[in-house]
Structure formats: C-alpha cells, structure tokens
PDB file of N, CA and C in Angstrom:
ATOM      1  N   UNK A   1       0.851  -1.177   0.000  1.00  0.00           N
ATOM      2  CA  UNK A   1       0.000   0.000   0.000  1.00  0.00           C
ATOM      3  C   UNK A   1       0.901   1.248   0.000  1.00  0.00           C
ATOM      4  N   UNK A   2       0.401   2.091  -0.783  1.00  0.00           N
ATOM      5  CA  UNK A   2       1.281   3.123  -1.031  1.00  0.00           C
ATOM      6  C   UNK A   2       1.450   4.468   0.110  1.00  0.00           C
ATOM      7  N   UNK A   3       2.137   4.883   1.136  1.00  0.00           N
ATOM      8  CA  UNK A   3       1.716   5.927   2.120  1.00  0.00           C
ATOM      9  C   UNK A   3       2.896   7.534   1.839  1.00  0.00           C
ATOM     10  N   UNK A   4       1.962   8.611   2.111  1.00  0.00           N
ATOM     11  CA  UNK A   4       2.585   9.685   1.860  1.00  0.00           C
ATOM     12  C   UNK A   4       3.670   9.850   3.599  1.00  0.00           C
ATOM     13  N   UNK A   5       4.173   9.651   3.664  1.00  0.00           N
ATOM     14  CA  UNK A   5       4.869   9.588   4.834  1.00  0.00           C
ATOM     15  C   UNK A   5       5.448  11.560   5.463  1.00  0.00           C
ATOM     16  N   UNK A   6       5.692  12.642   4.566  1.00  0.00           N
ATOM     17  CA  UNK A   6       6.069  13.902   5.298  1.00  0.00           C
ATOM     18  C   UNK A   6       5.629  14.601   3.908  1.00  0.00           C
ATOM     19  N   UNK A   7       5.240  15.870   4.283  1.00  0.00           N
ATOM     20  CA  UNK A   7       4.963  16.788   3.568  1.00  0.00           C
ATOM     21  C   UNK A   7       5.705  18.190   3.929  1.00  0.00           C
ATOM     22  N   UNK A   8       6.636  18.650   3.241  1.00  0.00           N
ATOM     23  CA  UNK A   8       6.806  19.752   3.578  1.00  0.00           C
ATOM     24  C   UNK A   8       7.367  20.996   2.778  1.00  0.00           C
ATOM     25  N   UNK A   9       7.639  22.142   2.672  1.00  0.00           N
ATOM     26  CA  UNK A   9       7.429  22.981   1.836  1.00  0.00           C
ATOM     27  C   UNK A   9       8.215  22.552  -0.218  1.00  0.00           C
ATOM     28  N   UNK A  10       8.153  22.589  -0.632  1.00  0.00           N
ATOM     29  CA  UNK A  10       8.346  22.214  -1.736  1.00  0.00           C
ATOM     30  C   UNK A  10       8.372  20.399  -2.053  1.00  0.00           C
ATOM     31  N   UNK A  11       8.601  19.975  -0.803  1.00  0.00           N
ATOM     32  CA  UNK A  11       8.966  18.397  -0.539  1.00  0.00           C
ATOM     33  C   UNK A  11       7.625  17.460  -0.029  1.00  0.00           C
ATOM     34  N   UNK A  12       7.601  16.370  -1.079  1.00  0.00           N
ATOM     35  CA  UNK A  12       6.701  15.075  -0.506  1.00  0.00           C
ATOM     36  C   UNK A  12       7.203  13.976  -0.578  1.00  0.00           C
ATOM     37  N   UNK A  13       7.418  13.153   0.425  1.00  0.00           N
ATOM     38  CA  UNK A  13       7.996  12.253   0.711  1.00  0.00           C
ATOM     39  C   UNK A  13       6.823  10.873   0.313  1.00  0.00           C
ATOM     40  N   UNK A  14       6.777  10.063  -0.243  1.00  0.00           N
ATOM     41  CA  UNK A  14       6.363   8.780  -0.593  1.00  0.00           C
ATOM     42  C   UNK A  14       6.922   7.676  -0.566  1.00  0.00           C
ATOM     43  N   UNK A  15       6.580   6.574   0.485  1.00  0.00           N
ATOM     44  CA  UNK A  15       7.260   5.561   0.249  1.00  0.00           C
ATOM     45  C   UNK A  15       8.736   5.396  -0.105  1.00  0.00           C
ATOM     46  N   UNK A  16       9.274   6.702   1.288  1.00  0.00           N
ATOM     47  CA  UNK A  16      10.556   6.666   1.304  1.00  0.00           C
ATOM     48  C   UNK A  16      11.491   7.253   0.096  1.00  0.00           C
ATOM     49  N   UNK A  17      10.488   8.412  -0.645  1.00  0.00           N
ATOM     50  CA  UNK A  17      11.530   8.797  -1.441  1.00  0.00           C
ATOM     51  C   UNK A  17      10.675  10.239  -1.707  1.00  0.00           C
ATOM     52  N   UNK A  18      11.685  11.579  -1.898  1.00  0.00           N
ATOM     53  CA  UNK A  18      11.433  12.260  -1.820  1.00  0.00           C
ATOM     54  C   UNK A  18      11.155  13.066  -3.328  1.00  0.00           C
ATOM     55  N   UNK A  19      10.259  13.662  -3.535  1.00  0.00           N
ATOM     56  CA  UNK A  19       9.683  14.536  -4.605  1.00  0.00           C
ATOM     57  C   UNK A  19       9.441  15.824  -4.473  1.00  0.00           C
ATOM     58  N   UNK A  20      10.243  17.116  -5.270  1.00  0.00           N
ATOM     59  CA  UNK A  20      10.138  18.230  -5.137  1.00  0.00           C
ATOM     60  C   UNK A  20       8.858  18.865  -6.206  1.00  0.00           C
ATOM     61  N   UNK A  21       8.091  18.497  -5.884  1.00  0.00           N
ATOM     62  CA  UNK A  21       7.133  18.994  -7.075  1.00  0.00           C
ATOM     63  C   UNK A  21       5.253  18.359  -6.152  1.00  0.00           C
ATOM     64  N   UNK A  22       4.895  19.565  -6.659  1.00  0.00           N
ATOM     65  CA  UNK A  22       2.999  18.791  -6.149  1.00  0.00           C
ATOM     66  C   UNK A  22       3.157  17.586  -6.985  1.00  0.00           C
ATOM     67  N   UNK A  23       1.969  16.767  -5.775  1.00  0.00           N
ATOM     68  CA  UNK A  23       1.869  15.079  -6.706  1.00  0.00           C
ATOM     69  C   UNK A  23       0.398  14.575  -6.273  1.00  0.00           C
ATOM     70  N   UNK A  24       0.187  13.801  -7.245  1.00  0.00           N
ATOM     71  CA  UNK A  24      -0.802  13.322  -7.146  1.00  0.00           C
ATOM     72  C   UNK A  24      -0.561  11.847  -7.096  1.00  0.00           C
ATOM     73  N   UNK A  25      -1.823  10.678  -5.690  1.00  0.00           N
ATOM     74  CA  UNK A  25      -0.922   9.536  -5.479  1.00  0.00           C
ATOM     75  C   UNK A  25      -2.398   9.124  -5.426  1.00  0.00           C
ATOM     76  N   UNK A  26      -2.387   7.763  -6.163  1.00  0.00           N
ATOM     77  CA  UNK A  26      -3.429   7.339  -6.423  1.00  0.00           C
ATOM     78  C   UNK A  26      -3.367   5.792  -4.974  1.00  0.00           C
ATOM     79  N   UNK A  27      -4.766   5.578  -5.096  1.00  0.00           N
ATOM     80  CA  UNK A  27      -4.908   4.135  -4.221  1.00  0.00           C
ATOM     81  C   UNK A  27      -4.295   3.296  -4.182  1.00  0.00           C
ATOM     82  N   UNK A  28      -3.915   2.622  -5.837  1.00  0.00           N
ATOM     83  CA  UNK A  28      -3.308   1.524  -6.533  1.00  0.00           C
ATOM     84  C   UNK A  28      -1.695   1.818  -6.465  1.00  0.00           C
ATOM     85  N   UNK A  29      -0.994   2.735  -5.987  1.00  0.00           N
ATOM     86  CA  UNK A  29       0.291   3.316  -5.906  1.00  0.00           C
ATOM     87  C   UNK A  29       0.923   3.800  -6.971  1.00  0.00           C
ATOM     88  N   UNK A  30       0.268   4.018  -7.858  1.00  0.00           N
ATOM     89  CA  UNK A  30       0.465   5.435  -9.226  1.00  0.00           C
ATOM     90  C   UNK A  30       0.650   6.846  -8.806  1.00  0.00           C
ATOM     91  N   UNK A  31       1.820   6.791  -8.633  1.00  0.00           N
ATOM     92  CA  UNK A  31       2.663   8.649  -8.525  1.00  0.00           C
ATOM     93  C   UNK A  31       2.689   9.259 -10.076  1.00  0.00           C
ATOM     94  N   UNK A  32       1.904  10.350  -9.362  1.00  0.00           N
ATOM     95  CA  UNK A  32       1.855  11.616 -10.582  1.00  0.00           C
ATOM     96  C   UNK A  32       2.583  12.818 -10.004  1.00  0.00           C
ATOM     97  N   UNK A  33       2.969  13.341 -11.156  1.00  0.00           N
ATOM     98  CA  UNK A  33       3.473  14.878 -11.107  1.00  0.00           C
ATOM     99  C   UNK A  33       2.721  15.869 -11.042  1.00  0.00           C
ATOM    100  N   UNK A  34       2.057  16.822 -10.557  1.00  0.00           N
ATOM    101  CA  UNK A  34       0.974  17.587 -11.153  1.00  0.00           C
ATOM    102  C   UNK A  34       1.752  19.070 -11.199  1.00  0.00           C
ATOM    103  N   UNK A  35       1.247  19.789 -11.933  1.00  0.00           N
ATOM    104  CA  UNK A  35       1.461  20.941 -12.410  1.00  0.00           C
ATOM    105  C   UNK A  35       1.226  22.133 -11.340  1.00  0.00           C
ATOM    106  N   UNK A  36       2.415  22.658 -10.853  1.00  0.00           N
ATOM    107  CA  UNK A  36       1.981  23.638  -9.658  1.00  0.00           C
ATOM    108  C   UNK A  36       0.734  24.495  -9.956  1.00  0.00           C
ATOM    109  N   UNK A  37      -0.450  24.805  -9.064  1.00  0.00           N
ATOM    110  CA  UNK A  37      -1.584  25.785  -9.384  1.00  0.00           C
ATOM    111  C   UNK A  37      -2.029  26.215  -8.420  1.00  0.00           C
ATOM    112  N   UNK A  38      -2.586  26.961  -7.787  1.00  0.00           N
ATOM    113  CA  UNK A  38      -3.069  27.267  -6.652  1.00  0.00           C
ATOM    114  C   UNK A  38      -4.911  27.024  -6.538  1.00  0.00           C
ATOM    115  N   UNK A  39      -5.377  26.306  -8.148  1.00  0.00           N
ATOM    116  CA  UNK A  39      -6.639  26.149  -8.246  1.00  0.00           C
ATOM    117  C   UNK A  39      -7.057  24.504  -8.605  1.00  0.00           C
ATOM    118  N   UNK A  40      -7.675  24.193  -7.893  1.00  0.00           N
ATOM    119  CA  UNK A  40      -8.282  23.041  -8.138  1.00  0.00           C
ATOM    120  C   UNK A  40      -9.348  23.100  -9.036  1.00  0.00           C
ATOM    121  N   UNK A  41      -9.046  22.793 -10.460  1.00  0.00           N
ATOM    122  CA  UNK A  41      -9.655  23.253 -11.645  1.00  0.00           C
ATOM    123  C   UNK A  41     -10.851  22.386 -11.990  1.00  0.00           C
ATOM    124  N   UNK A  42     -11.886  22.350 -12.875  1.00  0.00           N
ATOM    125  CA  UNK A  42     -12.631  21.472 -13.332  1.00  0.00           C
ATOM    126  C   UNK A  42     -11.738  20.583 -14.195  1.00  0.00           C
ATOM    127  N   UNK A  43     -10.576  20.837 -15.062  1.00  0.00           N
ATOM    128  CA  UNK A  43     -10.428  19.917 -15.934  1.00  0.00           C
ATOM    129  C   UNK A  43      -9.661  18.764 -15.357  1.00  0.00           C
ATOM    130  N   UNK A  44      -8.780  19.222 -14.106  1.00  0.00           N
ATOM    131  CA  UNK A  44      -7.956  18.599 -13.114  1.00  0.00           C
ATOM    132  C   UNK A  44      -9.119  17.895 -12.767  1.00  0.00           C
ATOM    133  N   UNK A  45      -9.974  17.692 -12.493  1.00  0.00           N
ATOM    134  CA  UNK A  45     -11.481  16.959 -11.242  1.00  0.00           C
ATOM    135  C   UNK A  45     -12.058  16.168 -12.619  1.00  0.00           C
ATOM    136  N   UNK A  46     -11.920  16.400 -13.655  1.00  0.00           N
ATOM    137  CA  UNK A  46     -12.416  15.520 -14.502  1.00  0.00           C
ATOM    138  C   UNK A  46     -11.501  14.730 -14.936  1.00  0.00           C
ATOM    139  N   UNK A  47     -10.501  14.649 -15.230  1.00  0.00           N
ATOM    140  CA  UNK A  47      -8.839  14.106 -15.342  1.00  0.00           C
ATOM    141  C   UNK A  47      -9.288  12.738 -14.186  1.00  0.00           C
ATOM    142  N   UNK A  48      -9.169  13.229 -12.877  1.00  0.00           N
ATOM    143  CA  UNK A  48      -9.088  12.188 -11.902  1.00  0.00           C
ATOM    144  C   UNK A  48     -10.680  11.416 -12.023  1.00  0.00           C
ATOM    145  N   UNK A  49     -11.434  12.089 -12.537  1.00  0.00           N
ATOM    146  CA  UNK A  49     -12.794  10.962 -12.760  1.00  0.00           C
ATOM    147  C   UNK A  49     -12.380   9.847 -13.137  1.00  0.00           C
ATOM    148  N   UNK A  50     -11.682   9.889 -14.560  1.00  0.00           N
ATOM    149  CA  UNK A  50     -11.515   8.480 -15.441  1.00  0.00           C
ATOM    150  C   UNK A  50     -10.813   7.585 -14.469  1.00  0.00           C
ATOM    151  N   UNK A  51     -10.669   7.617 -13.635  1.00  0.00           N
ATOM    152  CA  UNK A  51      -9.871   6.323 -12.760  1.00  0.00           C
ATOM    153  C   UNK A  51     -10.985   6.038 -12.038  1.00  0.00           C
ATOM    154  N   UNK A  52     -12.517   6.673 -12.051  1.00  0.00           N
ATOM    155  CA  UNK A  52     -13.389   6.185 -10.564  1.00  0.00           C
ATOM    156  C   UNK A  52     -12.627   6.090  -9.087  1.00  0.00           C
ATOM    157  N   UNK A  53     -12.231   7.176  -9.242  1.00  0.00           N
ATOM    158  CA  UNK A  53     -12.195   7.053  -6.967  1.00  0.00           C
ATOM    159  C   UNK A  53     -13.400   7.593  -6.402  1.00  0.00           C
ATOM    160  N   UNK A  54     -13.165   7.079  -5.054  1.00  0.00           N
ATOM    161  CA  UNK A  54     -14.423   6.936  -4.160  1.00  0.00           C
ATOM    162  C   UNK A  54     -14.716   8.550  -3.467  1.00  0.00           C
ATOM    163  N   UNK A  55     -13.070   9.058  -3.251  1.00  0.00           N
ATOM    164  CA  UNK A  55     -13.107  10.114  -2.728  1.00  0.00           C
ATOM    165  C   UNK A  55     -11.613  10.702  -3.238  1.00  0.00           C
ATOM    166  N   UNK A  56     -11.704  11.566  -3.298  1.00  0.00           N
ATOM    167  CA  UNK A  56     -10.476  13.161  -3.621  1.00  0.00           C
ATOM    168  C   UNK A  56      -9.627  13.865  -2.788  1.00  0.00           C
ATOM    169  N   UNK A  57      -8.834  13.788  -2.194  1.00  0.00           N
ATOM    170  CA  UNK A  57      -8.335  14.547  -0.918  1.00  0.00           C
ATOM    171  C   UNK A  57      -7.429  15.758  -1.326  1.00  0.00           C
ATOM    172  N   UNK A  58      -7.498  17.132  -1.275  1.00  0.00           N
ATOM    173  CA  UNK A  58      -6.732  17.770  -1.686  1.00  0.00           C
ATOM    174  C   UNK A  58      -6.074  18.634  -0.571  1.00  0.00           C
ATOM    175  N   UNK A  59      -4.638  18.264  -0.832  1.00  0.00           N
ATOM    176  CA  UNK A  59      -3.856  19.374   0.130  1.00  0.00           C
ATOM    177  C   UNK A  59      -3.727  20.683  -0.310  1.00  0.00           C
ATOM    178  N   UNK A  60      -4.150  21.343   0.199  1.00  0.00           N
ATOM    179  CA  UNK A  60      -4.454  22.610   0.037  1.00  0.00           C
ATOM    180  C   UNK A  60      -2.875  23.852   0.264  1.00  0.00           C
ATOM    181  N   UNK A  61      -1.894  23.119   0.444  1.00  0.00           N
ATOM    182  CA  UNK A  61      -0.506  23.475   0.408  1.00  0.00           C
ATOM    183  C   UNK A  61      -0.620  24.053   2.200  1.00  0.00           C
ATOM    184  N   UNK A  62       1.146  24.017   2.494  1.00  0.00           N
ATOM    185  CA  UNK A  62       1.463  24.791   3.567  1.00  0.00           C
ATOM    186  C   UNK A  62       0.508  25.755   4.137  1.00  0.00           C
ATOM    187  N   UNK A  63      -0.250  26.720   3.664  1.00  0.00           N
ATOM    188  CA  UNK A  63      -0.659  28.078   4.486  1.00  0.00           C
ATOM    189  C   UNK A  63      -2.293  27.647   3.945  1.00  0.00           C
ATOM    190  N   UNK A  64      -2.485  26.529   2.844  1.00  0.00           N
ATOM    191  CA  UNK A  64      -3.867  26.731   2.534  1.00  0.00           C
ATOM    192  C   UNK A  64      -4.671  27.731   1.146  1.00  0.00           C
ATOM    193  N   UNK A  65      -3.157  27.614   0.600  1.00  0.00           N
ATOM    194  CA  UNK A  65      -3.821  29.012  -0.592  1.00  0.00           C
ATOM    195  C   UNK A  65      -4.359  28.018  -1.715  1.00  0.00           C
ATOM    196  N   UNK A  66      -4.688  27.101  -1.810  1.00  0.00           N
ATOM    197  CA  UNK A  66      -5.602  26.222  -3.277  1.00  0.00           C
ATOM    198  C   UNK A  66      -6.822  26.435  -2.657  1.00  0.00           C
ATOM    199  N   UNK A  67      -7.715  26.474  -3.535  1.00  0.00           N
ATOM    200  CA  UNK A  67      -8.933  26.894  -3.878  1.00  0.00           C
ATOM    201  C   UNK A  67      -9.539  25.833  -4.419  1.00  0.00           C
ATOM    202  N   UNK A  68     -11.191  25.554  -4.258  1.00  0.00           N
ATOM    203  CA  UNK A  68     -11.624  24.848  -5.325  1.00  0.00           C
ATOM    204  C   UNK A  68     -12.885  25.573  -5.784  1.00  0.00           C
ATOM    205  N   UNK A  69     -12.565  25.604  -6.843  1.00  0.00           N
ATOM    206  CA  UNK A  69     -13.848  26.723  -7.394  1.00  0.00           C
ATOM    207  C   UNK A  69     -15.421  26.292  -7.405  1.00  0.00           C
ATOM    208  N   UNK A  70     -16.348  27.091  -7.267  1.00  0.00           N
ATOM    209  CA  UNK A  70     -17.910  26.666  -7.314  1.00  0.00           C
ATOM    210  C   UNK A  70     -18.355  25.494  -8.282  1.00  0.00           C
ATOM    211  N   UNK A  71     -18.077  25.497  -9.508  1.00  0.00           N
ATOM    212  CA  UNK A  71     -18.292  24.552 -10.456  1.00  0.00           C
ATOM    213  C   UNK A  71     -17.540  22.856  -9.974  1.00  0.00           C
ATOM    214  N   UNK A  72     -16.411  23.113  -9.374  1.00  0.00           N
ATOM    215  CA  UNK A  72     -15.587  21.954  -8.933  1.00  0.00           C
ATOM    216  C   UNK A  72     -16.599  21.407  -8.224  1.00  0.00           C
ATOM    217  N   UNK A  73     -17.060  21.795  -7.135  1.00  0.00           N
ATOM    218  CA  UNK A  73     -17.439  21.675  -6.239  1.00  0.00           C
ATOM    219  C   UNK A  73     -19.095  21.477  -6.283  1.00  0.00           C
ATOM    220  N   UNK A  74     -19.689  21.543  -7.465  1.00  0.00           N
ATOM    221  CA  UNK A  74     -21.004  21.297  -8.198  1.00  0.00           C
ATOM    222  C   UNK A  74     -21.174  20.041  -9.041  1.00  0.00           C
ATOM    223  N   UNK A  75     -20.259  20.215  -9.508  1.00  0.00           N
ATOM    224  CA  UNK A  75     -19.631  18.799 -10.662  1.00  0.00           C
ATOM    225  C   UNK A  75     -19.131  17.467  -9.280  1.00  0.00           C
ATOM    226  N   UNK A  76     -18.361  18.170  -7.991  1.00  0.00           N
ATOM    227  CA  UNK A  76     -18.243  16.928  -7.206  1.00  0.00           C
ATOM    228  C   UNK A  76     -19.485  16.035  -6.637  1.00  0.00           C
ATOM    229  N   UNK A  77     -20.823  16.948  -6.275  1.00  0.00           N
ATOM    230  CA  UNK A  77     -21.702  17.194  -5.397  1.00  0.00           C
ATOM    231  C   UNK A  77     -22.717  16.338  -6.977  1.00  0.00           C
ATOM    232  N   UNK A  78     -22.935  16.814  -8.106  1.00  0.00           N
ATOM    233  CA  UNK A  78     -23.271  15.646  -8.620  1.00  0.00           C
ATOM    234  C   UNK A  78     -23.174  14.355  -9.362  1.00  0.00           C
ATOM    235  N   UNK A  79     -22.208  14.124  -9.114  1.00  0.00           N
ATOM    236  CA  UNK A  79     -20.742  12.984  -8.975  1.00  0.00           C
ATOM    237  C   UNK A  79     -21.070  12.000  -7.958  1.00  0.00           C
ATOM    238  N   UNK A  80     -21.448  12.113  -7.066  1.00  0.00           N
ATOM    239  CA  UNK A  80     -21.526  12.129  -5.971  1.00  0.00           C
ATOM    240  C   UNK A  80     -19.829  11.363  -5.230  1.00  0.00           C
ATOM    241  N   UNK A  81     -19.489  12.464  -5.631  1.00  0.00           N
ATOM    242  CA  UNK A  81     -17.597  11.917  -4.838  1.00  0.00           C
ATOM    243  C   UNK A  81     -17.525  13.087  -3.719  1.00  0.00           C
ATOM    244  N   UNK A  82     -16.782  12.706  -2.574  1.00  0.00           N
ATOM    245  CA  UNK A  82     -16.382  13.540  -1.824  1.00  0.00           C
ATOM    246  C   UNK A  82     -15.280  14.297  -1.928  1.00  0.00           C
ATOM    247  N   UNK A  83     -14.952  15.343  -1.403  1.00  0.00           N
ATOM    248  CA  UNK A  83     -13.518  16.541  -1.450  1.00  0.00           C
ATOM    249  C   UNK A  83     -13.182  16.801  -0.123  1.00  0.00           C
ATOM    250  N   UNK A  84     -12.477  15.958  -0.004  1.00  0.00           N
ATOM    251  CA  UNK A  84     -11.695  16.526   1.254  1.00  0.00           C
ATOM    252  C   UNK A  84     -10.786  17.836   1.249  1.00  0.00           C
ATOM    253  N   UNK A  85     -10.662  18.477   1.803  1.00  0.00           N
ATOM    254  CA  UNK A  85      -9.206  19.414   1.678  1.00  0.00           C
ATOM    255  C   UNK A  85      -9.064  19.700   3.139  1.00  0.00           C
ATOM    256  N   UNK A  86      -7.274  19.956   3.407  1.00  0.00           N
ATOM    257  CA  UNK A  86      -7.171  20.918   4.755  1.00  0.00           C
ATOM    258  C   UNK A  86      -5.334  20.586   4.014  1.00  0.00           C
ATOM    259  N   UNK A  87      -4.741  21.791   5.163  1.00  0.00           N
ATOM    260  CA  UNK A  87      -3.513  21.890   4.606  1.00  0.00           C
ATOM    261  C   UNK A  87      -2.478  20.471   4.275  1.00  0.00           C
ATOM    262  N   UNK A  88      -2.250  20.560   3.544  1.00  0.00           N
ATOM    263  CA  UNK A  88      -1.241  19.527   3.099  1.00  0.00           C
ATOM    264  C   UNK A  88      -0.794  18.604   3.902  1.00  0.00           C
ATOM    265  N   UNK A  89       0.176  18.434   4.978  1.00  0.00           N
ATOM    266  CA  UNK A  89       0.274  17.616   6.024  1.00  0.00           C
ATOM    267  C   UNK A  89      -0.617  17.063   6.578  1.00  0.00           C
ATOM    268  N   UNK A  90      -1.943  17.679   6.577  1.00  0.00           N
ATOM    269  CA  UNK A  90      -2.972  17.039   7.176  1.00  0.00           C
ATOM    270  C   UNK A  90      -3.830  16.337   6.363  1.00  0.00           C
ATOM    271  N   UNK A  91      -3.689  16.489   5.036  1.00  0.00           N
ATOM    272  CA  UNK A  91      -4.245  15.548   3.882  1.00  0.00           C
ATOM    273  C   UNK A  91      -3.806  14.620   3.614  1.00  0.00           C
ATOM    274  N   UNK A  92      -2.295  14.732   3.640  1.00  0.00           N
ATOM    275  CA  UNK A  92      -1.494  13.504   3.512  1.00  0.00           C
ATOM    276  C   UNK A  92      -1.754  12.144   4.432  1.00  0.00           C
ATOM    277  N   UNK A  93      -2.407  12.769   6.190  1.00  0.00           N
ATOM    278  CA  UNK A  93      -2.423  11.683   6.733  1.00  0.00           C
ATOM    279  C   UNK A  93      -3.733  11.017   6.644  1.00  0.00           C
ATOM    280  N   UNK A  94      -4.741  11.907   6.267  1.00  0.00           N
ATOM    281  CA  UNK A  94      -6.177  11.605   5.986  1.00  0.00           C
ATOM    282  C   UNK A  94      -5.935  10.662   4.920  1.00  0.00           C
ATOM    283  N   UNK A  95      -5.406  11.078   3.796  1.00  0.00           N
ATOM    284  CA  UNK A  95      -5.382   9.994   2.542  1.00  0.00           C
ATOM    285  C   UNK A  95      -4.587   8.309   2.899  1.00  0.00           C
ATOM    286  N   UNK A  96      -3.761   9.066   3.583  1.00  0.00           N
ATOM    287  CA  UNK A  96      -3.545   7.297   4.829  1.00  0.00           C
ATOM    288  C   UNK A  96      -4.444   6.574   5.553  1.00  0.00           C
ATOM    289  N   UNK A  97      -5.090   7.745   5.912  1.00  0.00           N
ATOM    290  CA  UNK A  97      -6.277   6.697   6.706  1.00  0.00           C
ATOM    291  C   UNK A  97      -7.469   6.080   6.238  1.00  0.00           C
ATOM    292  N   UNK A  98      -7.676   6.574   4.949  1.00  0.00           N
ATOM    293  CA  UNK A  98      -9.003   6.159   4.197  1.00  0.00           C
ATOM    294  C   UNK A  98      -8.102   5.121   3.248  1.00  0.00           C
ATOM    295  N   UNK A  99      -6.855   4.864   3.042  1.00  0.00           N
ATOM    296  CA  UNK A  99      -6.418   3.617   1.972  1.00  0.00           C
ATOM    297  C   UNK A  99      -5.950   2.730   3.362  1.00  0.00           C
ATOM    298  N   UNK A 100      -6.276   2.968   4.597  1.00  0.00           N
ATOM    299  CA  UNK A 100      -5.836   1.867   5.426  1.00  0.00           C
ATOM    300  C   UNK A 100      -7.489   1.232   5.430  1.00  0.00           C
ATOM    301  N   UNK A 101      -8.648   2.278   5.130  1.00  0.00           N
ATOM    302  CA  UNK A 101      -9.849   1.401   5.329  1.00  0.00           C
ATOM    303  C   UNK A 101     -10.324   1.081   4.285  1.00  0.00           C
ATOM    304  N   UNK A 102      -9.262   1.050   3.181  1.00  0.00           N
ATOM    305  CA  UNK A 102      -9.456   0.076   1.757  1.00  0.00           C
ATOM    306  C   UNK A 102     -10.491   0.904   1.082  1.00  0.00           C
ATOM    307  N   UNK A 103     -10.247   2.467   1.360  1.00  0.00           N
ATOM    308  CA  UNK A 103     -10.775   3.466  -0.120  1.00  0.00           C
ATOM    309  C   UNK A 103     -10.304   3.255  -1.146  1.00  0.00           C
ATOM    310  N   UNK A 104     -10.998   4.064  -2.036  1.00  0.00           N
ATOM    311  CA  UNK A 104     -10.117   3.805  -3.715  1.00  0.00           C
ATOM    312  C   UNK A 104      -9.981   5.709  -3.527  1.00  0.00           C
ATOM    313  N   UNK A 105      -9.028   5.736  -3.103  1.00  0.00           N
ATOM    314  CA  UNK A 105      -9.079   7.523  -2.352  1.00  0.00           C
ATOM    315  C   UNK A 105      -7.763   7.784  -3.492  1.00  0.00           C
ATOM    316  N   UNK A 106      -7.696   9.932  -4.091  1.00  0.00           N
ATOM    317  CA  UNK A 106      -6.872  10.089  -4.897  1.00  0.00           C
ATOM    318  C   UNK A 106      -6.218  11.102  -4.131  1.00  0.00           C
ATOM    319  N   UNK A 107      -5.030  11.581  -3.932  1.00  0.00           N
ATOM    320  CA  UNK A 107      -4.479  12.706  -3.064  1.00  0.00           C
ATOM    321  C   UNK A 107      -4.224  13.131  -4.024  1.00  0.00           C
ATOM    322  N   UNK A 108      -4.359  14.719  -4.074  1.00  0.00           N
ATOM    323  CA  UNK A 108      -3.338  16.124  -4.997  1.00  0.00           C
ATOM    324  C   UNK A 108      -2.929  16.448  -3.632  1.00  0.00           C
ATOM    325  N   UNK A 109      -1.665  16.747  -3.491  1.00  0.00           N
ATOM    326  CA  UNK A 109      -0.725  17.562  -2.389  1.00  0.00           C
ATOM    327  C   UNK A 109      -0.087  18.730  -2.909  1.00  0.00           C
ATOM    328  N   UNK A 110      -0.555  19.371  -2.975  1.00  0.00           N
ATOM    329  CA  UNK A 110       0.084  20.824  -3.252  1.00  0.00           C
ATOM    330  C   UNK A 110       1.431  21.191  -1.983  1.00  0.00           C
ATOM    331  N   UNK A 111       2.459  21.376  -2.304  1.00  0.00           N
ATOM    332  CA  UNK A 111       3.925  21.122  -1.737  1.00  0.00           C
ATOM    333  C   UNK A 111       4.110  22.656  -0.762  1.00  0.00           C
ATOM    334  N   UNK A 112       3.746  23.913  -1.957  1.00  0.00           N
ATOM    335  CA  UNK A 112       4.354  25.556  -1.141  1.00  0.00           C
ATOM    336  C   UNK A 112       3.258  26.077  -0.636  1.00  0.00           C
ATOM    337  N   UNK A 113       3.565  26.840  -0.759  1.00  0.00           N
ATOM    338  CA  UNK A 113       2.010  27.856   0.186  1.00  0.00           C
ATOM    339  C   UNK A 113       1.026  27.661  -0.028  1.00  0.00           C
TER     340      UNK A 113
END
C-alpha cells in the first residue's frame, strides 16, 4: 500500500523517497506529477474521474492558498464523490487513513504555500 509519509514545503515524501514537485498519489500506488496551481480546476477533477475514486483529498498546500472553485465543487456534489481538503500535512495523513480502510481515495498535495 502506497503511504505519503512527510509533507513539507516544496517536498513530498512517498514511500521513502522524496519529490520536489505537487503530486498526485493514487490508491493503486500510481505517482503523478501535477502541475503547480493554486486552483483546483474542473479539468484537473475531470482528469481524476476516469480512474473512478471513491473520494479526492486535496492538500491545500502549507498556508492553505488552493482553492476549489464553485463549479468543482457542483460537478463533485453531482458525482456524488467527496472533497476533502485541509492543509497539506494534514491531507497527507487523511489519505492514509481512508487507503488503510481500503478506499479507492486520490491525493493532490500541493507542496508551497
């Protein structure tokens, strides 16, 4: 099982190895790169549809500056998928705890502010 083990400013640590870049870490243990943004976009939320997860967890970076816009958040709501967010470190361990209770859960970790 794949676990985000430290999060911290530019740095995410996975399964013992470190990544300077936001990532996206799927259930099945598929590491993605994602594109620094401070917005959690519709096309990003439709991107992660095609895999069917159960739920979305987004780290919202260090201080909390990602956003998810009204439409995201309309499109999740009739989806019916959940959105987690809270700052980064604290998403990271949430997305641990829902693949320890055998979610099909997707983390975006946004790395800086």
């Amino acid at each position: 099982m794949v676990k985000i083990t430290d999060v911290r400013f530019d740095e995410v640590d996975i399964d013992g190895k470190t990544y300077f870049s936001d990532m996206i870490v799927w259930w099945d243990g598929k590491i993605e790169f994602r594109t620094k943004s401070h917005e959690f976009g519709i096309n990003e939320f439709l991107k992660l549809l095609e895999k069917k997860p159960e739920l979305i967890i987004l780290g919202t970076g260090m201080e909390g500056h990602v956003t998810i816009p009204a439409e995201v958040a309309q499109a999740a709501e009739d989806k019916k998928i959940e959105i987690y967010h809270d700052l980064s470190p604290k998403a990271a361990k949430m997305f641990n705890g829902f693949l320890a209770d055998k979610k099909k859960a997707v983390a975006i970790i946004h790395s800086s502010c």
